[in-house]
C-alpha atoms as a PDB file:
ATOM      1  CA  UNK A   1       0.567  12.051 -22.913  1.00  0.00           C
ATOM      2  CA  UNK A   2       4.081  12.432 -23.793  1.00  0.00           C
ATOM      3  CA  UNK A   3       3.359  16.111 -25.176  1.00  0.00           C
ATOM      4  CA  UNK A   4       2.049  19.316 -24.894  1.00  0.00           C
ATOM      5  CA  UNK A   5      -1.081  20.527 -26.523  1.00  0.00           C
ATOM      6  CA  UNK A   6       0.901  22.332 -28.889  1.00  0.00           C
ATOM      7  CA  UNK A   7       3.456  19.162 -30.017  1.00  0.00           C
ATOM      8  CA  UNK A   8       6.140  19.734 -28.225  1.00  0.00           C
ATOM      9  CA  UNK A   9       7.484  16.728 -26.047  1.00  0.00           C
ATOM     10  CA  UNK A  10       7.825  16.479 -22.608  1.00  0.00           C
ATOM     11  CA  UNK A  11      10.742  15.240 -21.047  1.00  0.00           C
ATOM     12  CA  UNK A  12      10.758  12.078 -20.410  1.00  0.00           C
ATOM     13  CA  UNK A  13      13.025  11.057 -17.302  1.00  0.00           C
ATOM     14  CA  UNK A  14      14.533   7.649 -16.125  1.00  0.00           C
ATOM     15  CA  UNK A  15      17.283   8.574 -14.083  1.00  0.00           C
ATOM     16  CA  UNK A  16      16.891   9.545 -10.141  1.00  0.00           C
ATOM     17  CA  UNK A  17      19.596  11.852 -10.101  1.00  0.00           C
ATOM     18  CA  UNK A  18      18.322  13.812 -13.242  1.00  0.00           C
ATOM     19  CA  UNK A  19      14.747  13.923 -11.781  1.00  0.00           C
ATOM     20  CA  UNK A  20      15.664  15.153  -8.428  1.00  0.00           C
ATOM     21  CA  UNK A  21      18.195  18.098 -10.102  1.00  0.00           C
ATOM     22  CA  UNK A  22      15.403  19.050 -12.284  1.00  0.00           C
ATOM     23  CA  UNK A  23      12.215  18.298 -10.145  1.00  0.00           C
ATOM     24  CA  UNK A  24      11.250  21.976 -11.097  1.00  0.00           C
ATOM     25  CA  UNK A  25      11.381  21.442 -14.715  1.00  0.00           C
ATOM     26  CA  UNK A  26       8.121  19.701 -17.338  1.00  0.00           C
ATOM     27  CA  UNK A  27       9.087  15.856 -16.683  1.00  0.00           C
ATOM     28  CA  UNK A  28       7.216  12.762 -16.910  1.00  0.00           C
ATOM     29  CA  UNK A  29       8.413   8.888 -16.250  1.00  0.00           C
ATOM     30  CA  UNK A  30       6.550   5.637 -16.290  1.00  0.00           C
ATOM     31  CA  UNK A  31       6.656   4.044 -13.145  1.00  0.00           C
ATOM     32  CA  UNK A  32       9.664   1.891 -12.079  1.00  0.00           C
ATOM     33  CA  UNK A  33      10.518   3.422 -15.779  1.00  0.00           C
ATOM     34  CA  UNK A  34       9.228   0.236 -17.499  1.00  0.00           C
ATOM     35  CA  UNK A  35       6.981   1.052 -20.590  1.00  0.00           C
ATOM     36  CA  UNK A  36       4.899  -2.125 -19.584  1.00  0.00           C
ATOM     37  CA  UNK A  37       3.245  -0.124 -17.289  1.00  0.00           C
ATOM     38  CA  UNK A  38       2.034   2.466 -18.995  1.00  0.00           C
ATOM     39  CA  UNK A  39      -1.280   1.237 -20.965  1.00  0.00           C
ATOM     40  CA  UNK A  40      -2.782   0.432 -17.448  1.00  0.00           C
ATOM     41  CA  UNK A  41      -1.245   3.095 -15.589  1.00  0.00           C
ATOM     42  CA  UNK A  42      -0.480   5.878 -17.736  1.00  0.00           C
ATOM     43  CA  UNK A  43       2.842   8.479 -16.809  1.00  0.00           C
ATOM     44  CA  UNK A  44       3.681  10.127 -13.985  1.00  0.00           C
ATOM     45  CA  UNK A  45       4.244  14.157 -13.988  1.00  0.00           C
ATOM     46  CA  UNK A  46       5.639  16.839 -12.172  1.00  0.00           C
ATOM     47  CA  UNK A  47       3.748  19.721 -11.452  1.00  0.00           C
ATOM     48  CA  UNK A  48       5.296  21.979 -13.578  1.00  0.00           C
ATOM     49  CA  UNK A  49       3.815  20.134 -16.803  1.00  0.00           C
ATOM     50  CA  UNK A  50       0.349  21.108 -15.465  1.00  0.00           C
ATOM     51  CA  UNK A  51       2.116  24.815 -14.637  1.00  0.00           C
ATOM     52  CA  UNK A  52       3.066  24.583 -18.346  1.00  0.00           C
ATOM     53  CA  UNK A  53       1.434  27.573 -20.325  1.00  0.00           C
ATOM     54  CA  UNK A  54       1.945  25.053 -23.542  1.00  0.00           C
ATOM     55  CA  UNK A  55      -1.067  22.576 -22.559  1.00  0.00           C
ATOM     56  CA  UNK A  56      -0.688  19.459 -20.269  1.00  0.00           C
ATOM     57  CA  UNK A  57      -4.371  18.075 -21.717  1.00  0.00           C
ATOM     58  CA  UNK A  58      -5.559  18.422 -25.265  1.00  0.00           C
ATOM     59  CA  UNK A  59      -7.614  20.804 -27.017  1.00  0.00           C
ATOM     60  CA  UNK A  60     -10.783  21.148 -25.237  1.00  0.00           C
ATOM     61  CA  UNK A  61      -9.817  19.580 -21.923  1.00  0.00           C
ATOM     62  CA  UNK A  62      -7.753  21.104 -19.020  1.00  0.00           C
ATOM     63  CA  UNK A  63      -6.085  19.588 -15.454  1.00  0.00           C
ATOM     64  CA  UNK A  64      -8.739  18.922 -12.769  1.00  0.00           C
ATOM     65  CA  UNK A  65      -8.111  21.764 -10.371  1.00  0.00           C
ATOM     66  CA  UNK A  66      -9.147  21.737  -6.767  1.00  0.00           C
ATOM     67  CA  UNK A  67     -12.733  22.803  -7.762  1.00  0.00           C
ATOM     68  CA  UNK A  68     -13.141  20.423 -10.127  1.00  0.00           C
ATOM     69  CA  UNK A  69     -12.115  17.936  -7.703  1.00  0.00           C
ATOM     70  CA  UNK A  70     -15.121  19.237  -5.448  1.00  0.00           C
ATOM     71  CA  UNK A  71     -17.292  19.380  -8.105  1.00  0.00           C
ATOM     72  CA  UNK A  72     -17.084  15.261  -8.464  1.00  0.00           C
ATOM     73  CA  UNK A  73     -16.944  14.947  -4.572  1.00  0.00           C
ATOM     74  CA  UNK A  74     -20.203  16.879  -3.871  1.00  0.00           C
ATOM     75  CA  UNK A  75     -21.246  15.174  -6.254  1.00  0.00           C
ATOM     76  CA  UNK A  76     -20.558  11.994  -4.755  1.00  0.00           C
ATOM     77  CA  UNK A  77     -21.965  12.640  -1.567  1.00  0.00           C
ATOM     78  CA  UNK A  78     -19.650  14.948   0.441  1.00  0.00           C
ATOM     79  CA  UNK A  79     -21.323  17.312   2.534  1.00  0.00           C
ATOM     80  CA  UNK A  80     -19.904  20.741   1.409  1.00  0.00           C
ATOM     81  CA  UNK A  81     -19.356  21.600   5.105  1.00  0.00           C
ATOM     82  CA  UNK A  82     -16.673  18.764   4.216  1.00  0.00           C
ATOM     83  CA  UNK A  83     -15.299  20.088   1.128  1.00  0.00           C
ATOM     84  CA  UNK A  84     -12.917  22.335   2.488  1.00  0.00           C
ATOM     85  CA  UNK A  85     -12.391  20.491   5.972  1.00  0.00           C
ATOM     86  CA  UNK A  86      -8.558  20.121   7.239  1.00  0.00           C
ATOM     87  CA  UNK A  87      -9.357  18.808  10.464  1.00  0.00           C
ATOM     88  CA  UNK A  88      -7.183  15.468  10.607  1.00  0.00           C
ATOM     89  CA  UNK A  89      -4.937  14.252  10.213  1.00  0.00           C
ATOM     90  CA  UNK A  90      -3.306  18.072  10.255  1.00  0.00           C
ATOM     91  CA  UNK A  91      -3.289  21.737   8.892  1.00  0.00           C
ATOM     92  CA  UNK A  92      -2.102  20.136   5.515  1.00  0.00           C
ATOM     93  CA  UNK A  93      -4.844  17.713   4.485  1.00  0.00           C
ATOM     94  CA  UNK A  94      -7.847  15.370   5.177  1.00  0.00           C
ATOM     95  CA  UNK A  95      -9.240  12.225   4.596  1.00  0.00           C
ATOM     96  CA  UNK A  96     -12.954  12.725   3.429  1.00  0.00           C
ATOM     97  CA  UNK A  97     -16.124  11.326   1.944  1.00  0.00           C
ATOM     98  CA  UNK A  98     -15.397   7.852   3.980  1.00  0.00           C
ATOM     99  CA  UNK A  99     -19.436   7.651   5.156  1.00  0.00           C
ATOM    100  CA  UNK A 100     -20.669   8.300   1.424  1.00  0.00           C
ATOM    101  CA  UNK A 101     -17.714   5.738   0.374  1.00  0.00           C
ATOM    102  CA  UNK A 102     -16.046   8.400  -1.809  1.00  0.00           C
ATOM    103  CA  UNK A 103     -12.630   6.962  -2.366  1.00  0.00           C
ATOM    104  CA  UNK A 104     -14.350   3.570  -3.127  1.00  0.00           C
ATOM    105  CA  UNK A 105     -16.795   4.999  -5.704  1.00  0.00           C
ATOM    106  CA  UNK A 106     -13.865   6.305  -7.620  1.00  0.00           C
ATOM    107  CA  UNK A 107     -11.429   3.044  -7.099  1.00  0.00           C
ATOM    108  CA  UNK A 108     -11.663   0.371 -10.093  1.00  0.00           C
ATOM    109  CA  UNK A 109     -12.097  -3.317  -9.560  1.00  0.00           C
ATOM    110  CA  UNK A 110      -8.468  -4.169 -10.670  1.00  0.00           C
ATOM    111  CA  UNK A 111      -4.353  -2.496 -10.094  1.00  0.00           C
ATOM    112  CA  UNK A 112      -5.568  -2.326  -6.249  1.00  0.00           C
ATOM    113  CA  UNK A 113      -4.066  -4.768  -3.439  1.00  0.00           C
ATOM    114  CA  UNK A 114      -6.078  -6.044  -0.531  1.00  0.00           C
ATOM    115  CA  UNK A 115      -8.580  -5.382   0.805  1.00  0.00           C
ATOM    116  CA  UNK A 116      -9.476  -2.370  -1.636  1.00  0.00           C
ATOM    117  CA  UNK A 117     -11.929  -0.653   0.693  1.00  0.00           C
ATOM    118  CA  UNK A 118     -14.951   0.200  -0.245  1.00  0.00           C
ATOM    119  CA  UNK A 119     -14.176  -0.484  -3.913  1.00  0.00           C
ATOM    120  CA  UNK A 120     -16.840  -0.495  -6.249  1.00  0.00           C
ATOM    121  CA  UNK A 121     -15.735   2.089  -9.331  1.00  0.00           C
ATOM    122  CA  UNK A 122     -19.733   3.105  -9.149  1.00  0.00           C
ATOM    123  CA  UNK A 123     -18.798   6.649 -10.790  1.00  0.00           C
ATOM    124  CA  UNK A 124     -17.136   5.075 -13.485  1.00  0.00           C
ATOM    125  CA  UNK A 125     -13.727   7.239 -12.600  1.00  0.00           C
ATOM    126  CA  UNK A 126     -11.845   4.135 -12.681  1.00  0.00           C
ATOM    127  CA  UNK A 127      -8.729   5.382 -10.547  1.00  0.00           C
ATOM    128  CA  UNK A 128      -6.181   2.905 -10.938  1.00  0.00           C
ATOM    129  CA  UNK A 129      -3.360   2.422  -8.087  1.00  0.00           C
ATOM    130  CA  UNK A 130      -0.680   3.764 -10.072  1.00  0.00           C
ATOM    131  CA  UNK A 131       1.489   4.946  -7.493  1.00  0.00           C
ATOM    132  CA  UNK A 132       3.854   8.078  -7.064  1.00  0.00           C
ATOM    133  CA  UNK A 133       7.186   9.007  -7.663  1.00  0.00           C
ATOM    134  CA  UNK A 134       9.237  10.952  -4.630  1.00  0.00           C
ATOM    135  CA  UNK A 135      11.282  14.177  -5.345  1.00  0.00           C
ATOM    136  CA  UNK A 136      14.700  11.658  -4.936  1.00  0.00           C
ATOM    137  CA  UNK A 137      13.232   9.565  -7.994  1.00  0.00           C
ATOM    138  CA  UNK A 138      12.307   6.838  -5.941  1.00  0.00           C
ATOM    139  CA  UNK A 139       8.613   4.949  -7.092  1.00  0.00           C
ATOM    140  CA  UNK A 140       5.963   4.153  -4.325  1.00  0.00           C
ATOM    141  CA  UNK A 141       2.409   3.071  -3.517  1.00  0.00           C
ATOM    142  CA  UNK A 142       1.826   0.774  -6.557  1.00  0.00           C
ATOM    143  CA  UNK A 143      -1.364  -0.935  -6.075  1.00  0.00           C
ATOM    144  CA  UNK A 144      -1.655   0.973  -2.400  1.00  0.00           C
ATOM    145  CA  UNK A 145      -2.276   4.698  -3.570  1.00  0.00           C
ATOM    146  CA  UNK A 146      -3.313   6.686  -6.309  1.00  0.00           C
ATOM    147  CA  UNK A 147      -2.410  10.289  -6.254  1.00  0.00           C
ATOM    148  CA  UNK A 148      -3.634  13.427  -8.867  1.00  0.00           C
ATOM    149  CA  UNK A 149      -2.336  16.832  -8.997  1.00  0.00           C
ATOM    150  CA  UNK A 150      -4.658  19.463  -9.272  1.00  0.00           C
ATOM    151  CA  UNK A 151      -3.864  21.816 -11.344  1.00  0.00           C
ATOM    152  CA  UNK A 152      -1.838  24.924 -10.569  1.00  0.00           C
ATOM    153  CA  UNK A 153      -1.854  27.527  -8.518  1.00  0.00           C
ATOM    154  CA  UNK A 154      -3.617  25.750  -5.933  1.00  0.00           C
ATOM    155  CA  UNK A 155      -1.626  22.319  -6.054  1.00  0.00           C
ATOM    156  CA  UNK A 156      -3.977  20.486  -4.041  1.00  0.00           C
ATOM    157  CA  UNK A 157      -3.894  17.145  -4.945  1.00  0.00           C
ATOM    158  CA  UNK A 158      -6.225  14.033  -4.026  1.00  0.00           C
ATOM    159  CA  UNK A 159      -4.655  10.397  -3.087  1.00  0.00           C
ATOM    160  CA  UNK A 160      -6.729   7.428  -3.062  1.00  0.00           C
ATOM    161  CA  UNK A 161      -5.718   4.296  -0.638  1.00  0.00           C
ATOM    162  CA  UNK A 162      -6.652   0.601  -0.587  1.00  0.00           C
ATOM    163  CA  UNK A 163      -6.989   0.751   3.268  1.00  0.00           C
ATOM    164  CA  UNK A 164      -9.295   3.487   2.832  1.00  0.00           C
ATOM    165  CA  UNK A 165     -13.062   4.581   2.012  1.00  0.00           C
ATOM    166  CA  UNK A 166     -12.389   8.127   1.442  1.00  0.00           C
ATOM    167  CA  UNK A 167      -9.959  10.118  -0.671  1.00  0.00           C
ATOM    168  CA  UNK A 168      -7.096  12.426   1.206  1.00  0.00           C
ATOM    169  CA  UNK A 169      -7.164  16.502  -0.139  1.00  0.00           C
ATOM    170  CA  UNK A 170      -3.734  17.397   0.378  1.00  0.00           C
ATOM    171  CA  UNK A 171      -1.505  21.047   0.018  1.00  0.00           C
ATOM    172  CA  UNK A 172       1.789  21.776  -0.990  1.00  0.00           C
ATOM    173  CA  UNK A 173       3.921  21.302   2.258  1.00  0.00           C
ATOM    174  CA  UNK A 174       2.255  17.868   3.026  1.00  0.00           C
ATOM    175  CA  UNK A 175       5.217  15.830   1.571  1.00  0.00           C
ATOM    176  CA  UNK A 176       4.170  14.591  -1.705  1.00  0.00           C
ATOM    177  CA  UNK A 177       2.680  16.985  -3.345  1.00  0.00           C
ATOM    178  CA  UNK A 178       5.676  19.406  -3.620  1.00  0.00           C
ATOM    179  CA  UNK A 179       6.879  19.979  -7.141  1.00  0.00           C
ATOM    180  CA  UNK A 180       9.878  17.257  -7.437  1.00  0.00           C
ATOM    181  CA  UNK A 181       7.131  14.240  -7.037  1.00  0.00           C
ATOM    182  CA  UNK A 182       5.129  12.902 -10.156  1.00  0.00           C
ATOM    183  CA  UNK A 183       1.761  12.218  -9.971  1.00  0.00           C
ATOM    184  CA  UNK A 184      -1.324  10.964 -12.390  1.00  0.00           C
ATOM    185  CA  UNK A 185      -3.084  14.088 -13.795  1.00  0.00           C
ATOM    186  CA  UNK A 186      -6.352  13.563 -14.943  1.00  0.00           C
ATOM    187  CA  UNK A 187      -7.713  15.728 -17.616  1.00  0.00           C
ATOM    188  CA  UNK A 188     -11.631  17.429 -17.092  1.00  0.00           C
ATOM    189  CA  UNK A 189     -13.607  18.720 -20.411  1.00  0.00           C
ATOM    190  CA  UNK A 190     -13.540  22.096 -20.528  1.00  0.00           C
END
């Protein structure tokens, strides 16, 4: 998406220096900023599209927020005693679900470099390893991570790894999930 539910475009940014001086602003960027990308992968945004009152999904469909997020992982097997569980790697955010193979139930067969743990896309999420962008502008993690805001005010997000059988929750002040980087949003009907 390229606009807001109501038409208007988001900005779409190329250039480091103009996303890092406007990392608080509605922005969006393919990654590496080469269009070939995005059919597989789709856009990257900042947080403040989802923070945007005009509409980051369409009619009928909002951001997954944090409790939509443990909505699908309950549902998935995490033990709710889990859901909410920040005990490693710090204060900030946990790995989880990696005995009911979480991260690899959401992981498709393809984007993903070796080995892919666990990967077997049996929820039919299909989470591609799009990668992230960092609050300088820089582009990491492509075919390593997958990362998804949740939507705002929480801004917990969820990351996905290829060395990994569980998916990370994550809080503003972790690193990436402050409003500067871009990240896949994924849309939930409402």
């Amino acid at each position: 998406m390229r606009r807001f539910r109501n038409g208007d475009s988001i900005s779409y940014v190329t250039d480091n220096n103009a996303w890092y001086t406007n990392n608080s602003t509605a922005q969006c960027c393919a990654y590496q900023n080469d269009q070939a990308y995005v059919p597989t992968h789709g856009l990257l945004y900042s947080v403040a599209v989802l923070q945007d009152p005009r509409g980051a999904c369409p009619a009928g469909w909002h951001p997954a927020t944090d409790e939509d997020w443990k909505q699908l992982e309950t549902h998935l097997g995490v033990a709710a005693s889990e859901l909410d569980s920040l005990t490693l790697p710090g204060p900030f955010g946990a790995w989880r679900g990696g005995n009911e193979n979480v991260g690899g139930q959401l992981k498709a067969l393809i984007t993903w470099d070796g080995p892919n743990t666990g990967a077997n896309n049996s929820s039919g999420f299909n989470a591609f390893a799009s990668g992230e962008r960092t609050y300088l502008g820089n582009f990491i993690g492509m075919g390593e991570v997958a990362s998804f805001w949740a939507a705002y005010p929480a801004q917990w997000l969820r990351k996905l790894s290829y060395l990994e059988h569980g998916s990370f929750r994550y809080h503003n002040g972790m690193g990436s999930d402050q409003s500067g980087y871009g990240h896949s949003c994924r849309c939930v009907k409402d």
